[in-house]
C-alpha atoms as a PDB file:
ATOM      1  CA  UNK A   1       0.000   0.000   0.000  1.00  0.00           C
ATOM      2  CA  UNK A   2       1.215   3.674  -0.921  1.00  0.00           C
ATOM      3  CA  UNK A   3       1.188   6.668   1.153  1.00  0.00           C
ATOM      4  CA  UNK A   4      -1.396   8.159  -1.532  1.00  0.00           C
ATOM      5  CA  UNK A   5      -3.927   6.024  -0.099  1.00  0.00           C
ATOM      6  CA  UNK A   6      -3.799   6.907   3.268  1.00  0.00           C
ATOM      7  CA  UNK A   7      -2.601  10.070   3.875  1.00  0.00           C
ATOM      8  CA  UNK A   8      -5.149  13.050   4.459  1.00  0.00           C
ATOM      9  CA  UNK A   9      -4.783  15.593   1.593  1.00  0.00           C
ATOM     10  CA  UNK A  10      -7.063  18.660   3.319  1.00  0.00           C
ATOM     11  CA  UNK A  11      -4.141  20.183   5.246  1.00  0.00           C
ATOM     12  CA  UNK A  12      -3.964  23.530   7.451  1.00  0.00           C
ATOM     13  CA  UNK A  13      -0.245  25.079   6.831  1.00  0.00           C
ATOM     14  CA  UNK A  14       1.322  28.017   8.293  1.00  0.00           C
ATOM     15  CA  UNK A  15       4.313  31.082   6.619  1.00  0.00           C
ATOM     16  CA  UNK A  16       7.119  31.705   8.666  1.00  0.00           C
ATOM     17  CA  UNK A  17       5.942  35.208   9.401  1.00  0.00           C
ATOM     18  CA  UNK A  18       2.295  34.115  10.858  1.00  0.00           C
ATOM     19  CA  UNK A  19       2.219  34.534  14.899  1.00  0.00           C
ATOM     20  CA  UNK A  20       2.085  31.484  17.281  1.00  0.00           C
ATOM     21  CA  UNK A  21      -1.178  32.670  18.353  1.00  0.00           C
ATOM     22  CA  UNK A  22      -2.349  32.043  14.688  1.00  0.00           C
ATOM     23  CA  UNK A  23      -0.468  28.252  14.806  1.00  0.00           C
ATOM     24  CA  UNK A  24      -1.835  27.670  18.168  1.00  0.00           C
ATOM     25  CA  UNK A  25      -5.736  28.777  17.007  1.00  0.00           C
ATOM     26  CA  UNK A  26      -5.460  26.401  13.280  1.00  0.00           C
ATOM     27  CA  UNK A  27      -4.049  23.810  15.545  1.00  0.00           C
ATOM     28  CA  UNK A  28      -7.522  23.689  17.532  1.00  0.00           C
ATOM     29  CA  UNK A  29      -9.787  24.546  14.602  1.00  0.00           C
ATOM     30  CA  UNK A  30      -8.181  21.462  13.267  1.00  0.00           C
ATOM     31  CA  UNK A  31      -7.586  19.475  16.390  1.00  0.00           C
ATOM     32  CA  UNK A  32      -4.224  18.556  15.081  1.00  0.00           C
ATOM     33  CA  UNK A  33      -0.959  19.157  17.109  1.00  0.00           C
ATOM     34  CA  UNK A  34       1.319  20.010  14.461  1.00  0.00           C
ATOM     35  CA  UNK A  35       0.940  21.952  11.457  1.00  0.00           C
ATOM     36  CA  UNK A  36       3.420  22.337   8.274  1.00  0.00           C
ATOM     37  CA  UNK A  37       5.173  25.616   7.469  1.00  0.00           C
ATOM     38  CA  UNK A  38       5.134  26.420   3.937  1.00  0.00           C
ATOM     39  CA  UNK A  39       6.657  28.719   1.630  1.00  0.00           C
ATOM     40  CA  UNK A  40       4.882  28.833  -1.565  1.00  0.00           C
ATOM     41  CA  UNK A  41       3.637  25.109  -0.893  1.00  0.00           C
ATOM     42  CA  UNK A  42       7.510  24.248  -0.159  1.00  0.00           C
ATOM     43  CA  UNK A  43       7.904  22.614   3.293  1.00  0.00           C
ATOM     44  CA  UNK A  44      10.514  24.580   5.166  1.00  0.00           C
ATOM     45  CA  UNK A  45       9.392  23.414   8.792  1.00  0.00           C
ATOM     46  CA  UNK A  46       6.773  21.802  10.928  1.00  0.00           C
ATOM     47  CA  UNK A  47       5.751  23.679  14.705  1.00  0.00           C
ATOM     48  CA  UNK A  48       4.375  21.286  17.611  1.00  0.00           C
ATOM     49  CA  UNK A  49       2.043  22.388  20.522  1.00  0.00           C
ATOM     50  CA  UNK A  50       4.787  21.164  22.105  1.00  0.00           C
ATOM     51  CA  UNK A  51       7.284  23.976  20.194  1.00  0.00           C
ATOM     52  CA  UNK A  52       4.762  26.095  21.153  1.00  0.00           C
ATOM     53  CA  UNK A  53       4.940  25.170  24.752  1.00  0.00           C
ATOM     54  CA  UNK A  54       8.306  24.805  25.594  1.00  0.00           C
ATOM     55  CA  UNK A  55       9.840  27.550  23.259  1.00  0.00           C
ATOM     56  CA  UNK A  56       7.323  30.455  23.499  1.00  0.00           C
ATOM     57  CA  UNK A  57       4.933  30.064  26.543  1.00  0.00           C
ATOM     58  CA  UNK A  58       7.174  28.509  28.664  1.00  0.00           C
ATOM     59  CA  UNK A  59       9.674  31.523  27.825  1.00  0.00           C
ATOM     60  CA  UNK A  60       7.172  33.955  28.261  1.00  0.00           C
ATOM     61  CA  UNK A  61       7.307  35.138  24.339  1.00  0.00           C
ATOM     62  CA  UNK A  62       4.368  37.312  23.286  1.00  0.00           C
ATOM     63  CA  UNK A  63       2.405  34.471  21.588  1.00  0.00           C
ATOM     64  CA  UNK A  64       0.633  37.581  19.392  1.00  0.00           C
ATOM     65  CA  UNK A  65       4.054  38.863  18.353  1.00  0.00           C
ATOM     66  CA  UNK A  66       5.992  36.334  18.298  1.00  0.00           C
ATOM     67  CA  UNK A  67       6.255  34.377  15.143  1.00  0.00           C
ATOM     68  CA  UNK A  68       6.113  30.657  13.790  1.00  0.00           C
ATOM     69  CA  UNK A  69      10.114  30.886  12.164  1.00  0.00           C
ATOM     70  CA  UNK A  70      11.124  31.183  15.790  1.00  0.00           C
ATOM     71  CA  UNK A  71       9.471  28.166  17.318  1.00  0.00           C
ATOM     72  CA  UNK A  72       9.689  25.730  14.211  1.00  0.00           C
ATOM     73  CA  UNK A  73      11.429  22.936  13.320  1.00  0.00           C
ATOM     74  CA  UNK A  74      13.420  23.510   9.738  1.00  0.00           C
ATOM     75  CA  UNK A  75      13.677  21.399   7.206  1.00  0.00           C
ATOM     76  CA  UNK A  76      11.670  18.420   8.719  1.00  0.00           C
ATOM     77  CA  UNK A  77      11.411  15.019   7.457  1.00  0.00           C
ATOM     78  CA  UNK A  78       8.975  14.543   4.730  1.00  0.00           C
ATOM     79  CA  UNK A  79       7.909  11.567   2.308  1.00  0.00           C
ATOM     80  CA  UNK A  80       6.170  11.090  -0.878  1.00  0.00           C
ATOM     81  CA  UNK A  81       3.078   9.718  -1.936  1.00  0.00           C
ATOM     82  CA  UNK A  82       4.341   7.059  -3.684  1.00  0.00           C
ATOM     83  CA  UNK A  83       6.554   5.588  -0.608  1.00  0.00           C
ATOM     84  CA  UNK A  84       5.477   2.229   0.719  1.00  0.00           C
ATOM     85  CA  UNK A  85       3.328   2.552   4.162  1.00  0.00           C
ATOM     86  CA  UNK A  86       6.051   0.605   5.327  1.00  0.00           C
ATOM     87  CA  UNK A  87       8.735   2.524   4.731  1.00  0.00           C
ATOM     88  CA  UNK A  88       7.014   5.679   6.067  1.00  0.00           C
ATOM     89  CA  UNK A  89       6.458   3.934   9.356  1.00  0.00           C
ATOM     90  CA  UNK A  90       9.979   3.244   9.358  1.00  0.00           C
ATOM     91  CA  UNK A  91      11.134   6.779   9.138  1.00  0.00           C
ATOM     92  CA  UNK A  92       8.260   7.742  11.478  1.00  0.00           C
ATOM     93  CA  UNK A  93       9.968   5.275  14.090  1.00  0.00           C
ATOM     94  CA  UNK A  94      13.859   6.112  13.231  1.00  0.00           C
ATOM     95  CA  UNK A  95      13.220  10.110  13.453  1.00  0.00           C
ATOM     96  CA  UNK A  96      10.978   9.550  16.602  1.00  0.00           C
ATOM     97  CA  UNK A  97       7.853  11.966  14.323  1.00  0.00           C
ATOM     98  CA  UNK A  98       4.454  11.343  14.635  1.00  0.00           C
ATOM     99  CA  UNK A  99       3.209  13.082  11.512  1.00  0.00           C
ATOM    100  CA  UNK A 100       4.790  13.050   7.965  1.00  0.00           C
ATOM    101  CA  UNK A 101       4.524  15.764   5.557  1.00  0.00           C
ATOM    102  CA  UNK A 102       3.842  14.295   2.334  1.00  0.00           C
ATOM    103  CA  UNK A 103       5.526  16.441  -0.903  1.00  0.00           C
ATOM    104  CA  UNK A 104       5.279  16.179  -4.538  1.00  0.00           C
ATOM    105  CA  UNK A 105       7.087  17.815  -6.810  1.00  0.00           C
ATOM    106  CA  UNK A 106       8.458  20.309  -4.056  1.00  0.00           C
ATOM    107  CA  UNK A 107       4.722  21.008  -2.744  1.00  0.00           C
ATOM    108  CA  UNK A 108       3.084  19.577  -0.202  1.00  0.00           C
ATOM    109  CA  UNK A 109       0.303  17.509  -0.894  1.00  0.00           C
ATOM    110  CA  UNK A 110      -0.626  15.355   1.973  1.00  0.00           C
ATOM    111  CA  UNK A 111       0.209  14.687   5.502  1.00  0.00           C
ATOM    112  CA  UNK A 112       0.578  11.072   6.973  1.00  0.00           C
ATOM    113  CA  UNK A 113      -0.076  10.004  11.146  1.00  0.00           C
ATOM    114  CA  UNK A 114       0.825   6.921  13.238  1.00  0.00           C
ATOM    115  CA  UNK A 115      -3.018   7.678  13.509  1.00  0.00           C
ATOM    116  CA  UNK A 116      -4.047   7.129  10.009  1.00  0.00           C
ATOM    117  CA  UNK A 117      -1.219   3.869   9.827  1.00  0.00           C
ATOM    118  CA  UNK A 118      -3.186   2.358  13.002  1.00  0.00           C
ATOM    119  CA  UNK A 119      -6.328   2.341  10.968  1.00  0.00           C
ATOM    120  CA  UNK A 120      -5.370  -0.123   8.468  1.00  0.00           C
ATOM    121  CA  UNK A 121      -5.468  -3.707   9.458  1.00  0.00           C
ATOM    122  CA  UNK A 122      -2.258  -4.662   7.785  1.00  0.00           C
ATOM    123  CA  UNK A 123       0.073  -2.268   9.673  1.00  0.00           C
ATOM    124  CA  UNK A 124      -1.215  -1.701  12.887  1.00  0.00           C
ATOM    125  CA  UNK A 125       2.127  -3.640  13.717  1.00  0.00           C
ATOM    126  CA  UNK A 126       4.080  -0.792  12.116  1.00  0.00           C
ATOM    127  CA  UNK A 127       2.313   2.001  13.664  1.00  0.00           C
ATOM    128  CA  UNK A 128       2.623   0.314  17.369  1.00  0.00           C
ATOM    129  CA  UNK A 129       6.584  -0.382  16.548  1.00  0.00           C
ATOM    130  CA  UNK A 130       6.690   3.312  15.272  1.00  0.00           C
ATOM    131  CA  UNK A 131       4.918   4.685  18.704  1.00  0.00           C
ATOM    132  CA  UNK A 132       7.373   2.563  21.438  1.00  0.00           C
ATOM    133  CA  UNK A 133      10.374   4.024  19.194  1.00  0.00           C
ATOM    134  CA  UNK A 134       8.741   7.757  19.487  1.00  0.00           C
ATOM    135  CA  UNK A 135       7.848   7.489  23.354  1.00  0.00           C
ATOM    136  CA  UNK A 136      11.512   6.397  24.133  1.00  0.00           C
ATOM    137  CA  UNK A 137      13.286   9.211  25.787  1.00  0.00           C
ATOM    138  CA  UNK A 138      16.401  11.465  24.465  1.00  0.00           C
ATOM    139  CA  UNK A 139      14.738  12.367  20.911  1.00  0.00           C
ATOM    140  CA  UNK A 140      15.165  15.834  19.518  1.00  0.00           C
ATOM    141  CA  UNK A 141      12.833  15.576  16.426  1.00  0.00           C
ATOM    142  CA  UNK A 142       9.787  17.107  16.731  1.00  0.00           C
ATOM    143  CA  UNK A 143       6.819  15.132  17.275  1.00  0.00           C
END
């Protein structure tokens, strides 16, 4: 099975220059916890609630002010939608990510979660090897 057919291709994305209030508001609209950062439909980063957490709140940054280049995590893994399921669960376990921007032709096009891997029969096994990789402690990537 491809990416293609699993990922979910109606994606909120965020500019560098947008605020952290704006990332943290789309990330409730769309009760998601991370959301791409895009220039011109390029993937140049990915924020967390937990970037949001640990590098603005917890500083004290003026969430209003302060903007998404500051908090996010450049050049983040992606994949492509032709990449075998398995594969992508692979990467999601190596990097210790829970979500996978999916890009085509330098744009992004999808997005891929241990979520939507968990749903299909045939690789809950991936997804559950993917999540004890990503809970162990000492990873930097973002999640």
């Amino acid at each position: 099975m491809k990416i293609k057919d699993i990922m979910t291709t109606e994606i909120a994305s965020l500019n560098q220059e947008d605020s952290i209030e704006k990332a943290a508001q789309l990330m409730k609209q769309h009760d998601v916890g991370s959301i791409p950062v895009c220039s011109e439909q390029k993937v140049v980063g990915i924020v967390t609630d937990r970037d949001i957490t640990l590098k603005s709140v917890a500083e004290g940054q003026d969430t209003k002010q302060q903007k998404v280049r500051e908090v996010m995590t450049s050049n983040p893994v992606v994949g492509n939608p032709e990449m075998n399921v398995h594969e992508a669960a692979k990467i999601m376990s190596e990097k210790q990510i829970r979500r996978l921007p999916i890009v085509e032709n330098n744009s992004l096009v999808g997005i891929v979660a241990l979520g939507d891997l968990s749903l299909e029969p045939g690789l809950r096994d991936d997804a559950e090897s993917a999540l004890s990789h990503i809970s162990e402690p000492g990873g930097n990537n973002w999640r």
